[in-house]
Each structure stands twice: as structure tokens, then as C-alpha cells.
N, C-alpha and C. Protein backbone atom coordinates (compact mmCIF):
# COMPACT_ATOMS: atom_id res chain seq x y z
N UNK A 1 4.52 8.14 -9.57
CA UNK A 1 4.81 6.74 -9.87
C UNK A 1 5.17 6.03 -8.57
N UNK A 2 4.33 4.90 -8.54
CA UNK A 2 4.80 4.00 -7.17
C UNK A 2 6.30 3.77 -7.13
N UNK A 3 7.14 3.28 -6.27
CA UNK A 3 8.34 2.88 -5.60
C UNK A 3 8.32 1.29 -6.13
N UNK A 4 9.05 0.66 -6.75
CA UNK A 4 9.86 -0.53 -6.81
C UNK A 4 9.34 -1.19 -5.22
N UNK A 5 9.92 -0.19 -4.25
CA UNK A 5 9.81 -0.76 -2.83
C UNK A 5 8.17 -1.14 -2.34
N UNK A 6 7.58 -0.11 -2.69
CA UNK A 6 6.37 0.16 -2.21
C UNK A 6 5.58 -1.37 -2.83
N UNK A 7 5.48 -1.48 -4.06
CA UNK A 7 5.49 -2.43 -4.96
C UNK A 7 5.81 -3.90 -4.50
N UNK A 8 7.13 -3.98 -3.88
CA UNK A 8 7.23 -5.43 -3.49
C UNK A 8 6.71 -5.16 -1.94
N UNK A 9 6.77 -4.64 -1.42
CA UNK A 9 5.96 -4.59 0.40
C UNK A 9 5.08 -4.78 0.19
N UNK A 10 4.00 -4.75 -1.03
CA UNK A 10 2.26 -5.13 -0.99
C UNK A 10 2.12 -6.40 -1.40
N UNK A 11 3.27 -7.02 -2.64
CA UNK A 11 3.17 -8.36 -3.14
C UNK A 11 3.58 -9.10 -1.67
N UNK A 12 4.85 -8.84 -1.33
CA UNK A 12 5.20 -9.65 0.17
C UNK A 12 3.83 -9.99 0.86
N UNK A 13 3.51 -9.49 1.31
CA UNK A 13 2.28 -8.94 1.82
C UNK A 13 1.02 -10.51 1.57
N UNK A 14 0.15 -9.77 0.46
CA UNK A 14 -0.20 -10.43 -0.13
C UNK A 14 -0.10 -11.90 -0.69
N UNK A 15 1.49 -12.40 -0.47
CA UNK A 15 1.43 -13.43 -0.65
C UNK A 15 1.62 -14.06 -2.29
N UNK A 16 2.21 -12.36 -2.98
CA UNK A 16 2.31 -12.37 -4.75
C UNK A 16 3.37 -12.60 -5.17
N UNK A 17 4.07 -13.32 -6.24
CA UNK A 17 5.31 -12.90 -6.71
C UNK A 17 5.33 -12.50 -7.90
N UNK A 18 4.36 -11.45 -8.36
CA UNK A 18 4.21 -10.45 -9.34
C UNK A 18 2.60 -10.11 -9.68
N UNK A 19 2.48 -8.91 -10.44
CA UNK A 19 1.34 -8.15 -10.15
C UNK A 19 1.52 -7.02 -10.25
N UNK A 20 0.47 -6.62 -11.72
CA UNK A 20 1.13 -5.15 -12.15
C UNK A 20 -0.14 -4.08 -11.32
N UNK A 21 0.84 -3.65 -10.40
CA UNK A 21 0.47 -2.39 -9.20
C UNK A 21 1.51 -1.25 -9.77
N UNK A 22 -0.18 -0.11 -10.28
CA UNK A 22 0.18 0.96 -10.38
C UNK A 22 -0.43 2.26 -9.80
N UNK A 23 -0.14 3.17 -9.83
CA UNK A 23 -0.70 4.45 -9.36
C UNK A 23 -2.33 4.19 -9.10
N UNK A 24 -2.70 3.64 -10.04
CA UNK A 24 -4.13 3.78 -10.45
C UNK A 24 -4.77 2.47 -9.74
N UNK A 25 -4.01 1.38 -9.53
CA UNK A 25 -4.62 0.22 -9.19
C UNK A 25 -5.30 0.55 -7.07
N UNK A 26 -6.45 -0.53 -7.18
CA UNK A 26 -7.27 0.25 -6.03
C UNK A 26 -7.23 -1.54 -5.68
N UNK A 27 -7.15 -1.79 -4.65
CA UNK A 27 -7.19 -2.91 -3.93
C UNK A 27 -8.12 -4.24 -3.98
N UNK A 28 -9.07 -3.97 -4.49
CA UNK A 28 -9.97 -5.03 -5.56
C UNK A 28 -9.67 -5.64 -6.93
N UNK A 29 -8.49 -4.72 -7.36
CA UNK A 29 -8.03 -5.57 -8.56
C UNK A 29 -6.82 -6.52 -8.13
N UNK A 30 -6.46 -6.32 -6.72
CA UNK A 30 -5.47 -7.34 -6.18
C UNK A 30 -5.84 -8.82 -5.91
N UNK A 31 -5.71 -9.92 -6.51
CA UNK A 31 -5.88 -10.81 -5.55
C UNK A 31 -5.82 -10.77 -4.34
N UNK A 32 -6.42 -11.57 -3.24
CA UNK A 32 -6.16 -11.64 -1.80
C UNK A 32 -6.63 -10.29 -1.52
N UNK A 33 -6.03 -8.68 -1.72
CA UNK A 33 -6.42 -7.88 -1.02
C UNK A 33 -7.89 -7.34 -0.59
N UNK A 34 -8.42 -8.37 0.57
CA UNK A 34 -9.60 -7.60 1.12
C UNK A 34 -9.38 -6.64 2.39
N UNK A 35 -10.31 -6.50 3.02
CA UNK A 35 -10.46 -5.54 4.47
C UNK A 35 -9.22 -6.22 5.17
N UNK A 36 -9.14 -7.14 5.28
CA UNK A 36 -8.33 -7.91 6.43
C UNK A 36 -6.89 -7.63 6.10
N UNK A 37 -6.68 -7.95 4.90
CA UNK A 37 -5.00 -7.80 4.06
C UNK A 37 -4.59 -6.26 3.88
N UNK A 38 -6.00 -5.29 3.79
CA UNK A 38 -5.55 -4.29 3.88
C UNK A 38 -5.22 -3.85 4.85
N UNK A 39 -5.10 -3.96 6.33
CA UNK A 39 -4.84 -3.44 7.47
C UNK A 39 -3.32 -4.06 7.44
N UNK A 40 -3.12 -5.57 7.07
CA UNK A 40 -2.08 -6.02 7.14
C UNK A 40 -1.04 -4.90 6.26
N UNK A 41 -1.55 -4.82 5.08
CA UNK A 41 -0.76 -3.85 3.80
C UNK A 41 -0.21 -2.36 5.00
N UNK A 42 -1.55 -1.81 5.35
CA UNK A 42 -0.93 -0.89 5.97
C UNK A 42 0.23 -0.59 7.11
N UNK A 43 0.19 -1.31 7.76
CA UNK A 43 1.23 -1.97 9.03
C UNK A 43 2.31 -2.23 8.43
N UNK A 44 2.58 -3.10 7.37
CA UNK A 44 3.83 -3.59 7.03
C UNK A 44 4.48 -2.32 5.88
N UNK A 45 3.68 -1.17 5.25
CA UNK A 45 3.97 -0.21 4.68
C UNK A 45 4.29 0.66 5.96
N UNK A 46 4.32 1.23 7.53
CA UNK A 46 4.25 1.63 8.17
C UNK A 46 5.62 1.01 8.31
N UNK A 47 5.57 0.07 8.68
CA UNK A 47 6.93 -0.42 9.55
C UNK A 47 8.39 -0.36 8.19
N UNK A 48 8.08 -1.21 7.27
CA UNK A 48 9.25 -0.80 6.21
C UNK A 48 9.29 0.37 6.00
N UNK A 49 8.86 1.01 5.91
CA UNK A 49 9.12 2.89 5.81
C UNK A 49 9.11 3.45 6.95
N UNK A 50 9.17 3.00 7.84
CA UNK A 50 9.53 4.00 9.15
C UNK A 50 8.46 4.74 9.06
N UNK A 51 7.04 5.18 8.73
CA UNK A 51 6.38 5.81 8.94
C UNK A 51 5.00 5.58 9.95
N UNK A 52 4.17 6.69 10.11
CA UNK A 52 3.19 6.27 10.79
C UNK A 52 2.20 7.15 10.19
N UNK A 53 0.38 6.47 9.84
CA UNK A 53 -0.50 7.02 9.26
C UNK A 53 -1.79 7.22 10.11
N UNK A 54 -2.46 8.52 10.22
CA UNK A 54 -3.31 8.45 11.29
C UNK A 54 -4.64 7.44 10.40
N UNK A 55 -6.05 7.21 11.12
CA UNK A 55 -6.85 6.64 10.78
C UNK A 55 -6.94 7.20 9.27
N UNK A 56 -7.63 8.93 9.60
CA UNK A 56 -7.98 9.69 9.30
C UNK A 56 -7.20 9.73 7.34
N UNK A 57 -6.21 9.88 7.86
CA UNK A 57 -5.33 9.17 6.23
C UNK A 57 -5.32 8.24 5.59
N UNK A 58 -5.58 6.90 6.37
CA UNK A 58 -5.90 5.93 5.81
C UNK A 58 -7.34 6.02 4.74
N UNK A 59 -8.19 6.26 5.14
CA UNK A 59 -9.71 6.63 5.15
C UNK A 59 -9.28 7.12 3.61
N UNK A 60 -9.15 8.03 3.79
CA UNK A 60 -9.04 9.01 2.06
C UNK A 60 -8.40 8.39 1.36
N UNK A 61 -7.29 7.25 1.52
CA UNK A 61 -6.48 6.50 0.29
C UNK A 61 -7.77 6.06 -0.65
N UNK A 62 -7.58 6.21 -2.11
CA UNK A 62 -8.06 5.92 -3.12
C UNK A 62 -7.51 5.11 -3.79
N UNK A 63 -6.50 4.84 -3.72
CA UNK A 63 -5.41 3.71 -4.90
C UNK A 63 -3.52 3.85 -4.31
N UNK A 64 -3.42 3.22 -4.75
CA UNK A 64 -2.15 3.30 -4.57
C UNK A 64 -0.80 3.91 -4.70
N UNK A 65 -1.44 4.80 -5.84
CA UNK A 65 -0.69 5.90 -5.94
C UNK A 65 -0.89 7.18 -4.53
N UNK A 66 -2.16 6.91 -4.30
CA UNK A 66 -2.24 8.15 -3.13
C UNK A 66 -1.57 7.15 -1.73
N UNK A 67 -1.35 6.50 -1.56
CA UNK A 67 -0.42 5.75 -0.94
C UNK A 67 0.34 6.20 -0.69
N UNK A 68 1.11 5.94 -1.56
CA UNK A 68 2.83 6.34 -2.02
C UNK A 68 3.13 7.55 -2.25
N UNK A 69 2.21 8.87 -1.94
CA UNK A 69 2.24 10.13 -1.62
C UNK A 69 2.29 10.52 -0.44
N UNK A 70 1.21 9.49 0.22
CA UNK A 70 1.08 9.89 1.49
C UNK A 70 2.63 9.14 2.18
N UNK A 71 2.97 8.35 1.88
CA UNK A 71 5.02 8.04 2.23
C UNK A 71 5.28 9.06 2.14
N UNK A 72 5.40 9.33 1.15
CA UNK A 72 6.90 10.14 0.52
C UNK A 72 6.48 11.70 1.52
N UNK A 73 5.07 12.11 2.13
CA UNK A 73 4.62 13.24 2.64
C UNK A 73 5.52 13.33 3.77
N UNK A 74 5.83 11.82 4.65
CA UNK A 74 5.53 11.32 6.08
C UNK A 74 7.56 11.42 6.23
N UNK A 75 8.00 11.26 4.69
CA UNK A 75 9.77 11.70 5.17
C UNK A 75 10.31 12.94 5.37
């Protein structure tokens, strides 16, 4: 299950103030989120979590739940 946190860092993001993001949701059912917002998404998920994702990880994300795995991997 996604993070509350994870959740509002993509609406911030995006520019949403609600939007049901779940495990399953993949970045085309987002408003706004294209190629461009997604690099943004990733950076600002990088920096609020203190983490860092190689290309290579990015690449394989499928939805957002594998996201928020790949966090929780990176603490």
C-alpha cells in the first residue's frame, strides 16, 4: 500500500489537490503526469525521502506501487 506521504509528494507535484493514487495506478491515469512531470515526480520523491534511484530503477517502475517499494528498499 502506497504512503499517505508518497501520495501527497505526487499530487504536490502535479499540481493536484486530490486524486485517488493507488498501488495499481500507472501515470496516464494522472492528470498532468506526462514524460516531463515524471522526471519532476521522480526528483521531488528522491529529495523528500532522502533517497536516490539509479536510471536503471527508474526504467522498471510499472505503477506506483512499485515506486513505493523501491523507497521503502532504498531505507
Amino acid at each position: 500500500m502506497i504512503s499517505q506521504e508518497l501520495k501527497d509528494t505526487i499530487l504536490k507535484v502535479l499540481k493536484l489537490d486530490d486524486w485517488d493514487i493507488t498501488d495499481e495506478t500507472i501515470a496516464p491515469q494522472v492528470p498532468g503526469w506526462d514524460s516531463l512531470n515524471h522526471v519532476n515526480v521522480i526528483l521531488a520523491v528522491e529529495k523528500h525521502f532522502n533517497v536516490h534511484f539509479k536510471n536503471i530503477e527508474v526504467l522498471k517502475l510499472k505503477n506506483v506501487g512499485d515506486l513505493q517499494k523501491l523507497i521503502d528498499s532504498k531505507k
